[in-house]
C-alpha atoms as a PDB file:
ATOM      1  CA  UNK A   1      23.708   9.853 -18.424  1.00  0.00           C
ATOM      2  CA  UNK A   2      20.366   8.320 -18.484  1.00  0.00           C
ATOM      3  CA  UNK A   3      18.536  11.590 -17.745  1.00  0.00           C
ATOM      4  CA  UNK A   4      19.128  12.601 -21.252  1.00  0.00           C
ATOM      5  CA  UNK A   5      17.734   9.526 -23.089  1.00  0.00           C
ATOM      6  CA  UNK A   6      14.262   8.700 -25.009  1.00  0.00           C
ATOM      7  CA  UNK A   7      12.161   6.097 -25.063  1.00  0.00           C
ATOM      8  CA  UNK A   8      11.833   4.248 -21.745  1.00  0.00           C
ATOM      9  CA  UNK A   9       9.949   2.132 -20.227  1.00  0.00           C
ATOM     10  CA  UNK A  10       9.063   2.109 -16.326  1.00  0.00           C
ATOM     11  CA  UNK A  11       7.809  -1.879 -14.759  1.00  0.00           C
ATOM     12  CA  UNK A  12       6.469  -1.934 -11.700  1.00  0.00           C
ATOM     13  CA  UNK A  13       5.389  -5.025  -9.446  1.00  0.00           C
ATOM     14  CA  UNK A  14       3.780  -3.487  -5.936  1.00  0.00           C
ATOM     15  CA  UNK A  15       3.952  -7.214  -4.850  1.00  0.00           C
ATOM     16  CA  UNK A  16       3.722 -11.013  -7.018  1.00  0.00           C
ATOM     17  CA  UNK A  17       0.607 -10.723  -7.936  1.00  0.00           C
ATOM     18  CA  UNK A  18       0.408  -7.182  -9.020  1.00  0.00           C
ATOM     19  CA  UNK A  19       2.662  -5.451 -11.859  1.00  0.00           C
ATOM     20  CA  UNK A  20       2.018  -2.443 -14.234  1.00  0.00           C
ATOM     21  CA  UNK A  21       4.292  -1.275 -16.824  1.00  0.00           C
ATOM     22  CA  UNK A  22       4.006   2.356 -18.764  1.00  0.00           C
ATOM     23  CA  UNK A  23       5.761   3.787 -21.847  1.00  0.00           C
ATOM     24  CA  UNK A  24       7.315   7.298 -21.888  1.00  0.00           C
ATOM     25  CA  UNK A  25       9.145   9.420 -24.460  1.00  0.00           C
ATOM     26  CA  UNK A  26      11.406  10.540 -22.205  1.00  0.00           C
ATOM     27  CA  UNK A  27      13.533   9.066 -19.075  1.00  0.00           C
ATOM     28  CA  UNK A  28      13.026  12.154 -16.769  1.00  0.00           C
ATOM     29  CA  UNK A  29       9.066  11.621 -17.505  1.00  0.00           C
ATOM     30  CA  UNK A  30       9.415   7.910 -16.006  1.00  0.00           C
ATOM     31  CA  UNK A  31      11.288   9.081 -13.066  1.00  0.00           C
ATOM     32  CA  UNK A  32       8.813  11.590 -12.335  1.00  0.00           C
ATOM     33  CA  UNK A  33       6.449   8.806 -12.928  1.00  0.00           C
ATOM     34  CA  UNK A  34       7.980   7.312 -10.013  1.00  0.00           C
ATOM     35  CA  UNK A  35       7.828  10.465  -7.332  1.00  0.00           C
ATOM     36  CA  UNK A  36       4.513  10.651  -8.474  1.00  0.00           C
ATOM     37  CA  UNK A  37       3.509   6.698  -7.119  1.00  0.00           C
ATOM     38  CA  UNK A  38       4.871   7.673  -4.029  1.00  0.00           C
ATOM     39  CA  UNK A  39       3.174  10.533  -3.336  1.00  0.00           C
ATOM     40  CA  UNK A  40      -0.240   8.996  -4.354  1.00  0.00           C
ATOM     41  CA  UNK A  41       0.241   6.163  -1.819  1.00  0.00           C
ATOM     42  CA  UNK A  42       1.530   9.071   0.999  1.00  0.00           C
ATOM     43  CA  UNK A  43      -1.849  10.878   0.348  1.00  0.00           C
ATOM     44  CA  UNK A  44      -3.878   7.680   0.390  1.00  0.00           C
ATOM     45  CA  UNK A  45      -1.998   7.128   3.915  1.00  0.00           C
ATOM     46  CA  UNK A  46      -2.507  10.205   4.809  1.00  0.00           C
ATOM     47  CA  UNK A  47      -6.121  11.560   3.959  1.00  0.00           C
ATOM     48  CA  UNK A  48      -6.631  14.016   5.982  1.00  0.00           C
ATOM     49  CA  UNK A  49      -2.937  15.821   5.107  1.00  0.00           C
ATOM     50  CA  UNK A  50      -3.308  18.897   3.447  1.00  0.00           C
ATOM     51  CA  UNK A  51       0.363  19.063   2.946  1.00  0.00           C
ATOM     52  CA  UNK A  52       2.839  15.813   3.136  1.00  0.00           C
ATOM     53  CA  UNK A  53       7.162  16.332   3.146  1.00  0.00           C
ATOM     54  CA  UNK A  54       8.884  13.456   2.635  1.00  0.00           C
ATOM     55  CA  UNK A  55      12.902  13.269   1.592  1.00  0.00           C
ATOM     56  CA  UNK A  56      15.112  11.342  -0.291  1.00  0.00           C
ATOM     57  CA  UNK A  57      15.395   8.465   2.135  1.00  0.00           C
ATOM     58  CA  UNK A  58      11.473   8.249   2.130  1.00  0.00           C
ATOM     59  CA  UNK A  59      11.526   8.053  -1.676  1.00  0.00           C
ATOM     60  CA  UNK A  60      14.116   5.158  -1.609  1.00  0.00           C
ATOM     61  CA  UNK A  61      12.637   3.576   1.185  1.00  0.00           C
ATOM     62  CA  UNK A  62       9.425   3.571  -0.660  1.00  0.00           C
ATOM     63  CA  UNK A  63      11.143   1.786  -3.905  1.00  0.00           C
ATOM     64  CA  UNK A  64      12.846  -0.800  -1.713  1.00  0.00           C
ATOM     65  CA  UNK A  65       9.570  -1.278  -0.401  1.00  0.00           C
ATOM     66  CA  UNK A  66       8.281  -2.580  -4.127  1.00  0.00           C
ATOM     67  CA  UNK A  67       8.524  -6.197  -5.183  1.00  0.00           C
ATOM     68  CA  UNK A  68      10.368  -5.150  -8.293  1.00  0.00           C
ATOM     69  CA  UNK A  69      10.974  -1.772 -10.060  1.00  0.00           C
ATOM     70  CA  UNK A  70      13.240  -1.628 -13.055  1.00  0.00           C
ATOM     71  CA  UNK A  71      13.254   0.950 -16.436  1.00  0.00           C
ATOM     72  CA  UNK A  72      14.350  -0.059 -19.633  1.00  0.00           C
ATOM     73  CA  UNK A  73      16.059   2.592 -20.912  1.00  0.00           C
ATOM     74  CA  UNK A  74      16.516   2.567 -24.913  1.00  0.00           C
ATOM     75  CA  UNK A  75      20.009   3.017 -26.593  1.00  0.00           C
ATOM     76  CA  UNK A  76      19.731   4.435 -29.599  1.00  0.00           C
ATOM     77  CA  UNK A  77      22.655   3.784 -30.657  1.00  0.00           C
ATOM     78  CA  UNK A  78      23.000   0.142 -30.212  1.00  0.00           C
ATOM     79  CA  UNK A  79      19.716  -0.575 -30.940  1.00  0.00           C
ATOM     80  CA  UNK A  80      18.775  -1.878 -27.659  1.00  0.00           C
ATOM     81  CA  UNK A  81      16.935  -1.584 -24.144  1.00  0.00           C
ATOM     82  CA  UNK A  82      18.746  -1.358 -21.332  1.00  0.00           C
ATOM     83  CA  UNK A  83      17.888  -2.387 -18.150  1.00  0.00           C
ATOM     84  CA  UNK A  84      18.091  -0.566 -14.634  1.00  0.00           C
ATOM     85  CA  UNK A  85      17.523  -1.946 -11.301  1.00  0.00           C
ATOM     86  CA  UNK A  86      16.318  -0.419  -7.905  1.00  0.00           C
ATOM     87  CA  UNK A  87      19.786   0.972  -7.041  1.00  0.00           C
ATOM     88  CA  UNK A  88      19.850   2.418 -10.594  1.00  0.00           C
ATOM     89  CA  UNK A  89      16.727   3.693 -10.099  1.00  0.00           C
ATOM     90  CA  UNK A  90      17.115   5.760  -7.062  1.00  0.00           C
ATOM     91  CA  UNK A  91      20.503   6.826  -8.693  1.00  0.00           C
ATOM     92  CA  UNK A  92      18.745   8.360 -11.239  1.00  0.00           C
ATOM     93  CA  UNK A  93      16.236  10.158  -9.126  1.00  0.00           C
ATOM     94  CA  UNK A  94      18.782  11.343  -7.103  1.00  0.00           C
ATOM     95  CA  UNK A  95      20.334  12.817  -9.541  1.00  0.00           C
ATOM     96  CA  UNK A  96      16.831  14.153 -11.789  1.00  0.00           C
ATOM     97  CA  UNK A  97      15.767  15.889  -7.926  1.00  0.00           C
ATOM     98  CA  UNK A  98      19.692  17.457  -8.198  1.00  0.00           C
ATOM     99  CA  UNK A  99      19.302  18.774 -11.667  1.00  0.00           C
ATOM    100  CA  UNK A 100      15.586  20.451 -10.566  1.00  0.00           C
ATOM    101  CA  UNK A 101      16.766  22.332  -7.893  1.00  0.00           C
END
């Protein structure tokens, strides 16, 4: 599972022009890393909401939405990154939101 591994790092392109990337210690910190971008942008298009729900399918449409998303994931054991894409992603929060509740 990648929930359970270290180092990763999260690369994010909003559009062609515009990419970011960030290093965590932990997988579960990028993917939070990821709910977190969402709800900044639902706040910024939503000022005035005190209190914003969204679901799954927001979430996902919300990555879809990005030019390109993708962690690299290290494996220890092989020495090596490996990389997810979009689907992955959302697989992975999917299943990070099932292990919280």
């Amino acid at each position: 599972s990648y929930l359970n591994k270290t180092h990763t790092i999260l690369l994010v392109s909003e559009s062609r022009s515009s990419s970011s990337y960030q290093m965590f210690n932990k997988t579960t910190t990028a993917l939070e890393r990821v709910i977190k971008l969402y709800e900044q942008k639902l706040k910024e298009m939503n000022p005035q909401a005190s209190n914003i729900t969204y679901d799954i399918s927001n979430l996902n449409e919300f990555i879809d939405s990005l030019y390109d998303i993708t962690l690299m994931v290290l494996d220890e054991r092989a020495g090596l990154y490996e990389g997810l894409s979009k689907a992955d992603v959302k697989k992975c929060i999917l299943a990070f939101l099932k292990n919280q509740a």
